[in-house]
N, C-alpha and C. Protein backbone atom coordinates (compact mmCIF):
# COMPACT_ATOMS: atom_id res chain seq x y z
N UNK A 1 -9.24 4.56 -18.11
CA UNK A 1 -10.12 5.58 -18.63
C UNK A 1 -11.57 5.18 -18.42
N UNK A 2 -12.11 6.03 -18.13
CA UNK A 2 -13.83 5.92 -17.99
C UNK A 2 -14.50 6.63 -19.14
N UNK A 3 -14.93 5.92 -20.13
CA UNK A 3 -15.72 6.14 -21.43
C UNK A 3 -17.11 6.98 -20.57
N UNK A 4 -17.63 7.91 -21.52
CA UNK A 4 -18.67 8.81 -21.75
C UNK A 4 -18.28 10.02 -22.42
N UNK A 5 -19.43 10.76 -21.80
CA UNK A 5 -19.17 12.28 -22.10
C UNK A 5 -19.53 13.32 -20.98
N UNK A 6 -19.08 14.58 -21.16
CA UNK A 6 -19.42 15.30 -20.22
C UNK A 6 -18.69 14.69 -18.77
N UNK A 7 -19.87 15.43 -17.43
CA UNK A 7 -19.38 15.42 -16.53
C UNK A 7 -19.72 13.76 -14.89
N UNK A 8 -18.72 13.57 -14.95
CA UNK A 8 -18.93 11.80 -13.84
C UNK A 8 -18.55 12.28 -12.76
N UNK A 9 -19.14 11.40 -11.60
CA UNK A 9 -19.06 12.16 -10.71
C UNK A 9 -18.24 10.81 -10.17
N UNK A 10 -16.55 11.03 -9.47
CA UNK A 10 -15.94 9.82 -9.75
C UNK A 10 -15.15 9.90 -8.12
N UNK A 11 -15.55 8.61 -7.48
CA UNK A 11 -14.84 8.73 -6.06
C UNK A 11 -13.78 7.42 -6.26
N UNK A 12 -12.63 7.69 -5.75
CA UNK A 12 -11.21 6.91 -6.02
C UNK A 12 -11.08 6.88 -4.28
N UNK A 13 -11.01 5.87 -3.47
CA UNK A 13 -11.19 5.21 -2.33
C UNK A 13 -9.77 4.31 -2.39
N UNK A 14 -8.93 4.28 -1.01
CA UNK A 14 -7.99 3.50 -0.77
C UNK A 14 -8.50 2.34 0.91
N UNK A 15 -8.24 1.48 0.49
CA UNK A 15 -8.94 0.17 1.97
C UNK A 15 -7.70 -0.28 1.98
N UNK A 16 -7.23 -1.01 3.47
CA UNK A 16 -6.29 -1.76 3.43
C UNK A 16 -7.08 -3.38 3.63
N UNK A 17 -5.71 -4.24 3.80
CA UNK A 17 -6.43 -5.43 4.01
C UNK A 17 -7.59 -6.37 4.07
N UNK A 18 -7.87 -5.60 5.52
CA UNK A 18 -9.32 -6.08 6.09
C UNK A 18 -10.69 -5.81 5.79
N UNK A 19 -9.86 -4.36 4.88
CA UNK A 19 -12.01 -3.96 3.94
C UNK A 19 -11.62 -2.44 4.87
N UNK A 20 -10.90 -1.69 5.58
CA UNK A 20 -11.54 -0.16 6.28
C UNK A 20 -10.99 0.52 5.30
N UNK A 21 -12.02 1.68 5.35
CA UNK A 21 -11.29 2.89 4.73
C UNK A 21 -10.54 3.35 5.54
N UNK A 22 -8.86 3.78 4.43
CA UNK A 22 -7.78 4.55 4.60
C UNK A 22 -7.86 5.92 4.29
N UNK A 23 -8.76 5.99 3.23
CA UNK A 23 -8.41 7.15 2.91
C UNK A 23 -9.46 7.47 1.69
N UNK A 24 -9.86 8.88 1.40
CA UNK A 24 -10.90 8.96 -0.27
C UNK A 24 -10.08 9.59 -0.59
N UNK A 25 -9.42 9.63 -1.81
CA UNK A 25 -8.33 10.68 -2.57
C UNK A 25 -9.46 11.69 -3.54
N UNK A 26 -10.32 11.13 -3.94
CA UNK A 26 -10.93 12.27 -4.95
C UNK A 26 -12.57 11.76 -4.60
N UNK A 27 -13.86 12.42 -4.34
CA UNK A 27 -14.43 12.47 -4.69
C UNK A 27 -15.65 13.98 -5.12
N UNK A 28 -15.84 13.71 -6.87
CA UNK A 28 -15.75 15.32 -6.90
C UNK A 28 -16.02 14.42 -8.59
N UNK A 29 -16.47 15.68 -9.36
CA UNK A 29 -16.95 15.47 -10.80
C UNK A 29 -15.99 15.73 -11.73
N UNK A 30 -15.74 14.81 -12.23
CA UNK A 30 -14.74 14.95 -13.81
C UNK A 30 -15.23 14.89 -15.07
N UNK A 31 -14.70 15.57 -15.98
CA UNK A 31 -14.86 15.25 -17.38
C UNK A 31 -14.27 14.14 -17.61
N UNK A 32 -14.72 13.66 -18.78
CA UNK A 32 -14.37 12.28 -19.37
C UNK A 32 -12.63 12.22 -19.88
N UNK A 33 -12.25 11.53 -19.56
CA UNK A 33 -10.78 11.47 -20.32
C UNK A 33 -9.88 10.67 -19.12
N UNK A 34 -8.57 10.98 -19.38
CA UNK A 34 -7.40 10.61 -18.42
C UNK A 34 -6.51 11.28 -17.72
N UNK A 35 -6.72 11.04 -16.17
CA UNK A 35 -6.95 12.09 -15.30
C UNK A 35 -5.31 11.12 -13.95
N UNK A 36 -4.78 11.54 -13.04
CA UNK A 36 -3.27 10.96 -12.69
C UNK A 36 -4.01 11.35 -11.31
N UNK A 37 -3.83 10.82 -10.54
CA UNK A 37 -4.47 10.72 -9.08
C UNK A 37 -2.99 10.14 -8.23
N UNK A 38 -2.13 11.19 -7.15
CA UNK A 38 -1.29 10.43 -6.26
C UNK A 38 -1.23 10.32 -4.99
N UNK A 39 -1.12 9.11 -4.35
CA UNK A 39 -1.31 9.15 -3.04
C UNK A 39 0.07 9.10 -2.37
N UNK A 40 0.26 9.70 -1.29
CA UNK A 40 1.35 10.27 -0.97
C UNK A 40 1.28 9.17 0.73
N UNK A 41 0.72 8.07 0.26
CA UNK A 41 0.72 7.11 1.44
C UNK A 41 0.66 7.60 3.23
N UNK A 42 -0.65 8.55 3.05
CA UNK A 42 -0.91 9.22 4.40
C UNK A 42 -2.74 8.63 4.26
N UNK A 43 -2.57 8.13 5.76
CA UNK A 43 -4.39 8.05 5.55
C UNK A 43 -5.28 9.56 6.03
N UNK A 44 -6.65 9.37 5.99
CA UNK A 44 -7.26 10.46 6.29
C UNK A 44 -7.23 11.80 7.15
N UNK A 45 -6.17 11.39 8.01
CA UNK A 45 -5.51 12.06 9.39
C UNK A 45 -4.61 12.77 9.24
N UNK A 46 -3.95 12.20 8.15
CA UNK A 46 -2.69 12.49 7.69
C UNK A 46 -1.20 12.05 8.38
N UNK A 47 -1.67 10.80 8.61
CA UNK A 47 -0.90 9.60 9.09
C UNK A 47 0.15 8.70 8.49
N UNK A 48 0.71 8.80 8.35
CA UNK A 48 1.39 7.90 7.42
C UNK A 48 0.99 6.20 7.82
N UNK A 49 0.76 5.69 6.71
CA UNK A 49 -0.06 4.04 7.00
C UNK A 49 1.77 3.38 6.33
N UNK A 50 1.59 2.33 7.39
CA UNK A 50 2.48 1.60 6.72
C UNK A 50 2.52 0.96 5.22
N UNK A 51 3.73 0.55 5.50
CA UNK A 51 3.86 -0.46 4.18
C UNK A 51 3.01 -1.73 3.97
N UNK A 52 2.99 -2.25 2.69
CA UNK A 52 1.72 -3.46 2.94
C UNK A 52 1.37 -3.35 1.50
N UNK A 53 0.35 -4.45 1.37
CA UNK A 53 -1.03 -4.04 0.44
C UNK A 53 -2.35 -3.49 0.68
N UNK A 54 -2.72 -2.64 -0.08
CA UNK A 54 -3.60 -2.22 -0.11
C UNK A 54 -4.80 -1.79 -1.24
N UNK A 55 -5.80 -1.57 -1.10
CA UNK A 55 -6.80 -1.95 -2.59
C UNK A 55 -7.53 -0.55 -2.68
N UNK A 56 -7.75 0.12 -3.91
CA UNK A 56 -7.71 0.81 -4.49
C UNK A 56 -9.14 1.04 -4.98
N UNK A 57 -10.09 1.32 -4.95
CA UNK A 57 -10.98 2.03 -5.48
C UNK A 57 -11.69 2.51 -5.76
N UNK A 58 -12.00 2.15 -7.54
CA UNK A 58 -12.95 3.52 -8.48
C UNK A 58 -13.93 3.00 -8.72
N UNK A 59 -14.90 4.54 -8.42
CA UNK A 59 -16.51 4.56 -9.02
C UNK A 59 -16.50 5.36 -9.71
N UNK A 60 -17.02 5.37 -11.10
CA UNK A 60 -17.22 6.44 -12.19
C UNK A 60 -18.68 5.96 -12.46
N UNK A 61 -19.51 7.02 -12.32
CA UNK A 61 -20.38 6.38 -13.10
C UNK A 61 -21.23 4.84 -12.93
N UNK A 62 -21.53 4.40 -13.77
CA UNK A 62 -21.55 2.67 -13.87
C UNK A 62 -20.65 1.75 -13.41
N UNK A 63 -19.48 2.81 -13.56
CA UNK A 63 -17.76 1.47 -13.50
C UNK A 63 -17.38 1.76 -12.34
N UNK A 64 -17.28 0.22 -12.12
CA UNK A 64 -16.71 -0.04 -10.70
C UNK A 64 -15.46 -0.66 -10.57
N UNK A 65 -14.22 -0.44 -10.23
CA UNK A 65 -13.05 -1.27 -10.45
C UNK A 65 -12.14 -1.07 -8.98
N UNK A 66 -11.66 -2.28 -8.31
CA UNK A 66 -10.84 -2.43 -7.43
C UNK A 66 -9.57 -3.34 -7.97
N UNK A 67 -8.56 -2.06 -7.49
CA UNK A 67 -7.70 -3.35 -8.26
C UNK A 67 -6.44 -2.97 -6.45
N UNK A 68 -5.37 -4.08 -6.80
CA UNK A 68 -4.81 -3.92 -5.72
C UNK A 68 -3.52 -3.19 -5.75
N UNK A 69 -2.66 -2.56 -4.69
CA UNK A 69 -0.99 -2.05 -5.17
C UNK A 69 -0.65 -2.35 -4.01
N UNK A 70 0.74 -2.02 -3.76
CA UNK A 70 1.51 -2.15 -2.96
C UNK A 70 2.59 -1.07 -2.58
N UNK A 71 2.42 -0.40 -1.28
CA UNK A 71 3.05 0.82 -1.01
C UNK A 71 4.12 -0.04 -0.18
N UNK A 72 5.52 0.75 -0.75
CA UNK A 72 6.38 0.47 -0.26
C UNK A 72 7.04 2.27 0.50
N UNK A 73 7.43 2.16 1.63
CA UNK A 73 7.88 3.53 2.31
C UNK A 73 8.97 3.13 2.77
């Protein structure tokens, strides 16, 4: 969750490995609260990216958070 109020303007970014962008899943303004974002493991092209790890992320605002997952196909 990203604490405030009103409206954040919040971009959710997928990188693999090496640092490139795969893919932006959302960037676009939200209200504050808890919000379900799914990636359907296709990059920007609409490619399907393999299996692997890959790192994840969010800018809201002030908050910055990368965290990592692992797509399995």
């Amino acid at each position: 969750d990203v604490a405030g109020s009103g409206n954040q303007r919040v971009k959710l970014t997928i990188y693999d490995l090496l640092g490139r962008q795969i893919r932006t899943l959302v960037n676009a303004s939200y209200l504050a609260g808890r919000h379900v974002v799914r990636w359907d493991g296709r990059d920007g092209r609409g490619n399907r990216v393999a299996s692997g790890v890959y790192f994840c992320r969010l800018e809201a605002g002030s908050v910055r958070l990368t965290r990592r997952m692992v797509l399995l196909q």
